[in-house]
C-alpha atoms as a PDB file:
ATOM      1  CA  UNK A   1       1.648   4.931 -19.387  1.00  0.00           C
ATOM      2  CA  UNK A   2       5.743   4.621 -17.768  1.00  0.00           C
ATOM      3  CA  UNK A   3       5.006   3.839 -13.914  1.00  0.00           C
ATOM      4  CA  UNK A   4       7.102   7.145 -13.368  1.00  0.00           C
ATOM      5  CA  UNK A   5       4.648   9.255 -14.706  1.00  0.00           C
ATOM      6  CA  UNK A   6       1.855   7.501 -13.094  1.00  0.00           C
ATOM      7  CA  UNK A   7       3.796   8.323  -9.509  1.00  0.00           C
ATOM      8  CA  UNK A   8       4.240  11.316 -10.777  1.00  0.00           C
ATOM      9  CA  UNK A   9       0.477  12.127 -11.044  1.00  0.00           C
ATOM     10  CA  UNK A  10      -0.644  10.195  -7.821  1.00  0.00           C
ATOM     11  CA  UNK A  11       2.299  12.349  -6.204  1.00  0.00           C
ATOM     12  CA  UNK A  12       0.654  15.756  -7.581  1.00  0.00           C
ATOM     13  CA  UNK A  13      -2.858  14.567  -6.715  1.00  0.00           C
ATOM     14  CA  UNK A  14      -1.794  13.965  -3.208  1.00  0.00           C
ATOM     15  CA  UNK A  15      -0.210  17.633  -3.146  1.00  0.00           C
ATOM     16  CA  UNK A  16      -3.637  18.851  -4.005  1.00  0.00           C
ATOM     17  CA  UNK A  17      -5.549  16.814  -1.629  1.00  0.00           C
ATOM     18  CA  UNK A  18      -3.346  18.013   1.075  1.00  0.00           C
ATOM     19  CA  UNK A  19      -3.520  21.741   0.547  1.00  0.00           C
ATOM     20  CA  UNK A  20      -7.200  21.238   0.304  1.00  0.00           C
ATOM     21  CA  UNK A  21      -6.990  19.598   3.901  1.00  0.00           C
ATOM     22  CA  UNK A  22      -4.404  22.709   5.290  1.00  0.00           C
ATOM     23  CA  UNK A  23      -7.287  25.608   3.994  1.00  0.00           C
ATOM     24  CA  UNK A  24     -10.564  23.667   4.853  1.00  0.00           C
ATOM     25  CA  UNK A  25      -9.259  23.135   8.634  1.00  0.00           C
ATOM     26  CA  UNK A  26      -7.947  26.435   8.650  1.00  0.00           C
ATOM     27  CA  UNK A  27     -10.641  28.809   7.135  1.00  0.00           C
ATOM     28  CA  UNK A  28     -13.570  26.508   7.449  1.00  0.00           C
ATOM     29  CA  UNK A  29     -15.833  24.355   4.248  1.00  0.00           C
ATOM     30  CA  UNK A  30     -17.896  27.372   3.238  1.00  0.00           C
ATOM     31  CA  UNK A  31     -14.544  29.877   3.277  1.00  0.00           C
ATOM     32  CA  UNK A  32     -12.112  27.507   1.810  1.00  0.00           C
ATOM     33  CA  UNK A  33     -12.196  28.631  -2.180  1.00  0.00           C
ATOM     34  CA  UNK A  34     -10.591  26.800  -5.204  1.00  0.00           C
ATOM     35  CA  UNK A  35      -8.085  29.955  -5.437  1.00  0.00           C
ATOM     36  CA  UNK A  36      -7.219  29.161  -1.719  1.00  0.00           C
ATOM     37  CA  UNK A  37      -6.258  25.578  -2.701  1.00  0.00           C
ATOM     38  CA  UNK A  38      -4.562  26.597  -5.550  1.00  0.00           C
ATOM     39  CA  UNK A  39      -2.289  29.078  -4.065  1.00  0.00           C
ATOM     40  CA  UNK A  40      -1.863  26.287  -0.976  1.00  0.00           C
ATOM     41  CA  UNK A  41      -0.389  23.856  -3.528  1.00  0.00           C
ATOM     42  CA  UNK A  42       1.597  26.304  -5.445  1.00  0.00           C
ATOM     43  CA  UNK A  43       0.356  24.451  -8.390  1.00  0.00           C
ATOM     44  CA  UNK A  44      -1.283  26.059 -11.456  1.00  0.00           C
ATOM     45  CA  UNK A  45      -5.000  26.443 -11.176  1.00  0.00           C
ATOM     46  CA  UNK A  46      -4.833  24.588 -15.128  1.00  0.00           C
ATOM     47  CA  UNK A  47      -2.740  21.961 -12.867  1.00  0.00           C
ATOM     48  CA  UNK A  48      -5.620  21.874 -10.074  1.00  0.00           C
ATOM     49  CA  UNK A  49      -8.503  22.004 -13.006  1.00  0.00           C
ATOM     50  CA  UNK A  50      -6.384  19.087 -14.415  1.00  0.00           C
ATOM     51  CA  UNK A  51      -7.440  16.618 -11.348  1.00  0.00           C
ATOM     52  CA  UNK A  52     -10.482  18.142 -10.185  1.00  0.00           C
ATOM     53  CA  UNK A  53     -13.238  20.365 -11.038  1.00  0.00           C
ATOM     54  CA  UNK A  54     -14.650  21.640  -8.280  1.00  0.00           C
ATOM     55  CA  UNK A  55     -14.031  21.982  -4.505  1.00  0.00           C
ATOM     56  CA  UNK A  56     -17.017  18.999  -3.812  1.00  0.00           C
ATOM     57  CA  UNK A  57     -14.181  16.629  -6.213  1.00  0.00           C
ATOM     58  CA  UNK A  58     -11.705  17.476  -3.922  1.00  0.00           C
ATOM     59  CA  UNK A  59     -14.145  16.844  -0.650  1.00  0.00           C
ATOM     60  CA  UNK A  60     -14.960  13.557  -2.112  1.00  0.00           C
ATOM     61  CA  UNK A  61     -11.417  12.556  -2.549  1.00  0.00           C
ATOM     62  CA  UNK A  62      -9.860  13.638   0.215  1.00  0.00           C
ATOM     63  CA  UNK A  63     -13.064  11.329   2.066  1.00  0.00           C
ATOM     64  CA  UNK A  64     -12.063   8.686   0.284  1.00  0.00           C
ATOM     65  CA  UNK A  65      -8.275   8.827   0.939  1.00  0.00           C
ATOM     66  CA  UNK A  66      -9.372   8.853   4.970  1.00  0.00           C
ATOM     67  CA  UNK A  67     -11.723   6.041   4.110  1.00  0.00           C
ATOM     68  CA  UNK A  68      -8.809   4.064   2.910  1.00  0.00           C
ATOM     69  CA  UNK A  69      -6.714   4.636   5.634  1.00  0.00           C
ATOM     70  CA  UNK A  70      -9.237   3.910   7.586  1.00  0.00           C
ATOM     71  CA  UNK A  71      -9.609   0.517   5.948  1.00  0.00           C
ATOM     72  CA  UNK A  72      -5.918  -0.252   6.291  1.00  0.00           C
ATOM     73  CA  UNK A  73      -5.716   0.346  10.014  1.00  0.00           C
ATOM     74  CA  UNK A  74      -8.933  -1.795  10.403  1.00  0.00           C
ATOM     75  CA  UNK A  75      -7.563  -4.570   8.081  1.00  0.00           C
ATOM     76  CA  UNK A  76      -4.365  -3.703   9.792  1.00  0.00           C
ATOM     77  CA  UNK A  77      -5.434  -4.827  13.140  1.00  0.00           C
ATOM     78  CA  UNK A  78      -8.136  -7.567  12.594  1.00  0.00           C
ATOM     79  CA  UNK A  79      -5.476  -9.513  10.349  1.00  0.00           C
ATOM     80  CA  UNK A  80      -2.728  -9.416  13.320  1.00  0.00           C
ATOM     81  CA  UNK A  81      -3.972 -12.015  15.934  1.00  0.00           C
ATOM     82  CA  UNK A  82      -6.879 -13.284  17.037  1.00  0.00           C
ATOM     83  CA  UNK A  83     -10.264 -12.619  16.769  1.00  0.00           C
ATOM     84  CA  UNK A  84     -10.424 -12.059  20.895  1.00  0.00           C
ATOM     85  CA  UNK A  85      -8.462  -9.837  20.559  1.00  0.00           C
ATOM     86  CA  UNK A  86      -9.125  -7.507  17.423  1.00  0.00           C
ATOM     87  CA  UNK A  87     -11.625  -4.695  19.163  1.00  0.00           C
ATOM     88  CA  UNK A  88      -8.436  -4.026  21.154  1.00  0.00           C
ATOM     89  CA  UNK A  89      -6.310  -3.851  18.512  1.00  0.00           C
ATOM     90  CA  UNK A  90      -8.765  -1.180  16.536  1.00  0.00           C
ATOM     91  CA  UNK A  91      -9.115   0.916  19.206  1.00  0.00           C
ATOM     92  CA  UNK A  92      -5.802   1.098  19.772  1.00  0.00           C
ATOM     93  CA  UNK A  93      -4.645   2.000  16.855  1.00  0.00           C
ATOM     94  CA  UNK A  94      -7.864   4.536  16.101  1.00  0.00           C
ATOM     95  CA  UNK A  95      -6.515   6.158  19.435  1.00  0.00           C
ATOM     96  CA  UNK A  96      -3.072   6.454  18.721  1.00  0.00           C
ATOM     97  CA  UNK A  97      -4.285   8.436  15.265  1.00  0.00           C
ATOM     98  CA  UNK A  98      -5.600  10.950  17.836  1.00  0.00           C
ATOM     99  CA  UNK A  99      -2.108  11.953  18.653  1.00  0.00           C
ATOM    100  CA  UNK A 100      -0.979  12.549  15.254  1.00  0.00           C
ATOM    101  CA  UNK A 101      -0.449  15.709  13.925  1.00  0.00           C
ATOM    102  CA  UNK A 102      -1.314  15.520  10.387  1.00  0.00           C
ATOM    103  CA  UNK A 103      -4.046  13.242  10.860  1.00  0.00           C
ATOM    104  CA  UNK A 104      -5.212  15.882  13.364  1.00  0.00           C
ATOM    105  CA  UNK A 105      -5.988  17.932  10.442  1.00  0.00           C
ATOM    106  CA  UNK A 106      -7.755  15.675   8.744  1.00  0.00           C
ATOM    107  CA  UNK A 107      -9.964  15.016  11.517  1.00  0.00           C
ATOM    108  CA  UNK A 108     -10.748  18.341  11.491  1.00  0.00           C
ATOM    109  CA  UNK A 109     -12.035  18.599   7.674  1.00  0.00           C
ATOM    110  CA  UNK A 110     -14.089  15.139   9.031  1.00  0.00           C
ATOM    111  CA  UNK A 111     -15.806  17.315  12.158  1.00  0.00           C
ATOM    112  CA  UNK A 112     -16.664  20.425   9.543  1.00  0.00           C
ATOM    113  CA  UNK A 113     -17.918  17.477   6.787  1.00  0.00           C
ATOM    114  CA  UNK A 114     -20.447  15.953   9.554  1.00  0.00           C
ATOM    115  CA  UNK A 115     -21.899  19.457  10.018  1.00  0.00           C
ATOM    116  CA  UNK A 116     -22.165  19.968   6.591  1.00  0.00           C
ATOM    117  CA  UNK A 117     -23.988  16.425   6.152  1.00  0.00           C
ATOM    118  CA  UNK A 118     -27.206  18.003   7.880  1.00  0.00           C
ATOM    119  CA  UNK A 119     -28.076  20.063   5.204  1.00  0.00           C
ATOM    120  CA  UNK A 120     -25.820  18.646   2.280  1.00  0.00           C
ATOM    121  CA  UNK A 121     -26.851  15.258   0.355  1.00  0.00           C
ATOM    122  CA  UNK A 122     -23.990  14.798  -1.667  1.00  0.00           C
ATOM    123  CA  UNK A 123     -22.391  15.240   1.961  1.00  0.00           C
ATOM    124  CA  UNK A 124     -24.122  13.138   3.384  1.00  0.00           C
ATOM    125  CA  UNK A 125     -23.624  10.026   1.737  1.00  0.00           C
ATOM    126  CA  UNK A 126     -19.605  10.800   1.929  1.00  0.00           C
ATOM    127  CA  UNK A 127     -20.492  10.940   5.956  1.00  0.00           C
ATOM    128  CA  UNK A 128     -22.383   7.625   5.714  1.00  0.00           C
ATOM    129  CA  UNK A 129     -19.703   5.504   3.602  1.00  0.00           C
ATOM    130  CA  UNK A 130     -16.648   7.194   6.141  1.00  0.00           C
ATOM    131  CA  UNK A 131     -18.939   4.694   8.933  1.00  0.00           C
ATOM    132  CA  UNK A 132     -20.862   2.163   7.596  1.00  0.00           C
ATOM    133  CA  UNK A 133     -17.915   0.531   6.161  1.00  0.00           C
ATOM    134  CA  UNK A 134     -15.987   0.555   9.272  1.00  0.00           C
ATOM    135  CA  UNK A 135     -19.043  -0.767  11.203  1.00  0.00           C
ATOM    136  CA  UNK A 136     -19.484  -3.746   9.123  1.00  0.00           C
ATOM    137  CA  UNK A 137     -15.993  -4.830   8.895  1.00  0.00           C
ATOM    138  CA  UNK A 138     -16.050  -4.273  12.829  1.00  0.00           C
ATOM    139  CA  UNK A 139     -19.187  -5.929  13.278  1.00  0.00           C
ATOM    140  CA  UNK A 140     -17.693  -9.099  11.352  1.00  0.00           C
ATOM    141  CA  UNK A 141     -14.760  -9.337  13.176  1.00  0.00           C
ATOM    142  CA  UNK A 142     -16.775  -9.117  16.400  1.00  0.00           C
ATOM    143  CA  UNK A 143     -19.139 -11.716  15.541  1.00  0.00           C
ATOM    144  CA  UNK A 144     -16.429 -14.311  14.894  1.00  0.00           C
ATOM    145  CA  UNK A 145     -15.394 -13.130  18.569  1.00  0.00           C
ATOM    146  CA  UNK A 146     -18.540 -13.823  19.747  1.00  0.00           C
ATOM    147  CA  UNK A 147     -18.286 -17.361  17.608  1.00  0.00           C
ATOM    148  CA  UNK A 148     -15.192 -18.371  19.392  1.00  0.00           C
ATOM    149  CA  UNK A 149     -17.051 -17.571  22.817  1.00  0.00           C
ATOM    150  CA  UNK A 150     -15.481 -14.010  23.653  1.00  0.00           C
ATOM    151  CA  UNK A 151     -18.050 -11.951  23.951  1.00  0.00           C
ATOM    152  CA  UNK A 152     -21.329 -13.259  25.223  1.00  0.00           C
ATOM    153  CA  UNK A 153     -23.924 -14.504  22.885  1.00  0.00           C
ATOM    154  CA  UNK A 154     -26.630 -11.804  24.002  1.00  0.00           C
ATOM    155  CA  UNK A 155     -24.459  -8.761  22.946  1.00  0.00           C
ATOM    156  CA  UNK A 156     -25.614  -7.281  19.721  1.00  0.00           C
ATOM    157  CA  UNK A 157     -22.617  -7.285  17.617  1.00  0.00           C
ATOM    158  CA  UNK A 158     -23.483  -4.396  15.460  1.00  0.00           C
ATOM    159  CA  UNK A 159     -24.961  -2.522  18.394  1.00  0.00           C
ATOM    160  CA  UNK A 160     -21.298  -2.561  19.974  1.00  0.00           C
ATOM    161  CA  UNK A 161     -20.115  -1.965  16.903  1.00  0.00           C
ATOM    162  CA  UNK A 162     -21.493   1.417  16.110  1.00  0.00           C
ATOM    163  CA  UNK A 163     -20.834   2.339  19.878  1.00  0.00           C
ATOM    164  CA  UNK A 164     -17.566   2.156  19.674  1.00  0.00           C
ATOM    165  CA  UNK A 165     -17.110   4.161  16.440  1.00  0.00           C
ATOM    166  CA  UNK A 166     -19.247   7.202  17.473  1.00  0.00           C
ATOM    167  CA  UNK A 167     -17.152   6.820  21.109  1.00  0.00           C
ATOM    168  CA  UNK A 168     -14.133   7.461  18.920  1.00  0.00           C
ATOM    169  CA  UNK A 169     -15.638  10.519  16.682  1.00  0.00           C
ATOM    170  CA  UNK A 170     -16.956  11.781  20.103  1.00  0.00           C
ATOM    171  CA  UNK A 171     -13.047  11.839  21.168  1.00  0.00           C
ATOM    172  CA  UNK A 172     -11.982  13.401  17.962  1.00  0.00           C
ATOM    173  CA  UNK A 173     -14.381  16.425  18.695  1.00  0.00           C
ATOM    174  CA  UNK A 174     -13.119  16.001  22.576  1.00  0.00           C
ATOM    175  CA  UNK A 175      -9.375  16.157  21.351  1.00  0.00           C
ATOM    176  CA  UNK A 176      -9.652  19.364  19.630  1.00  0.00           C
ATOM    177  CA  UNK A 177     -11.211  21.025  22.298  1.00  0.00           C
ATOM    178  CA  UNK A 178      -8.420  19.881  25.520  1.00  0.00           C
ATOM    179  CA  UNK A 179      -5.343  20.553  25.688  1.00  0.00           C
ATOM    180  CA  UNK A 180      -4.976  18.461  27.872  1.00  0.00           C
ATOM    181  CA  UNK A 181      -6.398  15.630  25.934  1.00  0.00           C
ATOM    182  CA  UNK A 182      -4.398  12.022  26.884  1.00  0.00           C
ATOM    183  CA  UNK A 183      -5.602   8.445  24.847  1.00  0.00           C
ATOM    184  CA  UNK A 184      -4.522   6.302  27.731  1.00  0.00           C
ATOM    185  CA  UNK A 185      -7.576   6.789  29.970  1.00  0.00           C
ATOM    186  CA  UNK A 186      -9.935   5.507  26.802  1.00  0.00           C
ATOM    187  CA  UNK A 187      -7.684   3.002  26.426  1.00  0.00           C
ATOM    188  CA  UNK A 188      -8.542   1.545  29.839  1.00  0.00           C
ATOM    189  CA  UNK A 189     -11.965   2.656  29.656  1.00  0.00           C
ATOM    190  CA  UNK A 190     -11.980   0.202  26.334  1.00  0.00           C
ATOM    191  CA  UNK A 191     -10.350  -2.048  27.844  1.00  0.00           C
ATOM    192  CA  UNK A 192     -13.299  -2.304  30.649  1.00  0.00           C
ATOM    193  CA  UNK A 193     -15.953  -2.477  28.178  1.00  0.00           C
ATOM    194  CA  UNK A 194     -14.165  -5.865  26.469  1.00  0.00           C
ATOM    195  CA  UNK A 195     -13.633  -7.361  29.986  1.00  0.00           C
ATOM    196  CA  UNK A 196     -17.409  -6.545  30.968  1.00  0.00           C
ATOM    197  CA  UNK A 197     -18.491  -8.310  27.715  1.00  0.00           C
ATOM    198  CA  UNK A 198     -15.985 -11.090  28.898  1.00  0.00           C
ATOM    199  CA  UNK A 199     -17.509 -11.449  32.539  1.00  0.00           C
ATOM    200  CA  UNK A 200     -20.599 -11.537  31.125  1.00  0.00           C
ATOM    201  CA  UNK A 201     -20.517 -14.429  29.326  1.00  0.00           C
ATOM    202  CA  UNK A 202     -18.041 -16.282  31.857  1.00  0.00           C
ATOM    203  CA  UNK A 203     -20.764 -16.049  34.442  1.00  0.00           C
ATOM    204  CA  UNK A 204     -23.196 -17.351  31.851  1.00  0.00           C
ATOM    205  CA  UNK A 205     -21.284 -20.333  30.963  1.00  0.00           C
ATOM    206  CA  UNK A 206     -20.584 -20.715  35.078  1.00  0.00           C
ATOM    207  CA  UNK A 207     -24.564 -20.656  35.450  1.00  0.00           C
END
């Protein structure tokens, strides 16, 4: 198949994905219909049908567009200096997302798809995948931190891991509700946690 073409569909896909994103935040998972998406894309509902069959398609691959963005930011900031220094990195860049407007609404489908996960399966395991791969690649990273003799050698690794992820969903849920929402605060506040790590395992070492 010409590379145009495949653009093309990737390009058209994308379209659908983000109408789907525009009605679910605005009208809700249960209210948001195929017919909504369809007249959100100004596409065809044969064009719509074309990509995906149903609206649980589109949740799927709209979950695992964010998952690969997710990826990319993680990948982003482990690969661009040391280990030491990589929690920092993630969390900055995780926080800065929170001031993005189109990621904003993205977030939003994310807070109405961990709702639905408590009575959904198929939900569910789209929740589950959206952290456990972000906790592991975390967790790795933070183990070679703790390897190098950054963080001391009684933290849990995966513990801090999965702290620091559900911090950062609890300040998606806490951006949408303040206005007067600012990152730079958690920043610190992260910034604090490393350091106490950091102490921690200087004053073992001292000992």
């Amino acid at each position: 198949m010409p590379k145009v073409s495949l653009e093309y569909l990737a390009a058209r896909r994308s379209e659908i994905l983000d109408a789907a994103i525009v009605c679910i935040s605005r009208e809700g998972f249960h209210r948001t219909t195929m017919k909504d998406i369809v007249r959100e894309s100004r596409l065809s509902p044969g064009a719509i049908y074309n990509y995906f069959q149903s609206k649980q398609e589109i949740i799927e691959a709209i979950a695992a567009r964010r998952q690969a963005k997710e990826r990319e930011l993680m990948l982003e900031a482990i690969d661009d200096g040391p280990a030491t220094e990589a929690l920092r990195r993630v969390g900055d860049a995780f926080l800065d997302e929170l001031e993005n407007t189109k990621e904003r609404l993205r977030r939003r489908v994310s807070v109405q798809l961990w709702a639905e996960a408590q009575r959904s399966p198929e939900v569910r395991k789209i929740v589950r995948r959206s952290f456990e791969e972000p906790r592991k690649l975390l967790s790795g990273v933070l183990l070679e931190a703790q390897r190098q003799g950054a963080i001391a050698k009684w933290a849990d690794v995966d513990a801090l891991a999965s702290f620091v992820i559900a911090t950062f969903h609890g300040l998606v849920l806490q951006r949408e509700w303040d206005s007067c929402f600012s990152i730079e605060p958690y920043k610190r506040l992260l910034d604090l946690l490393l350091k106490s790590v950091a102490e921690e395992h200087e004053a073992a070492m001292a000992e």
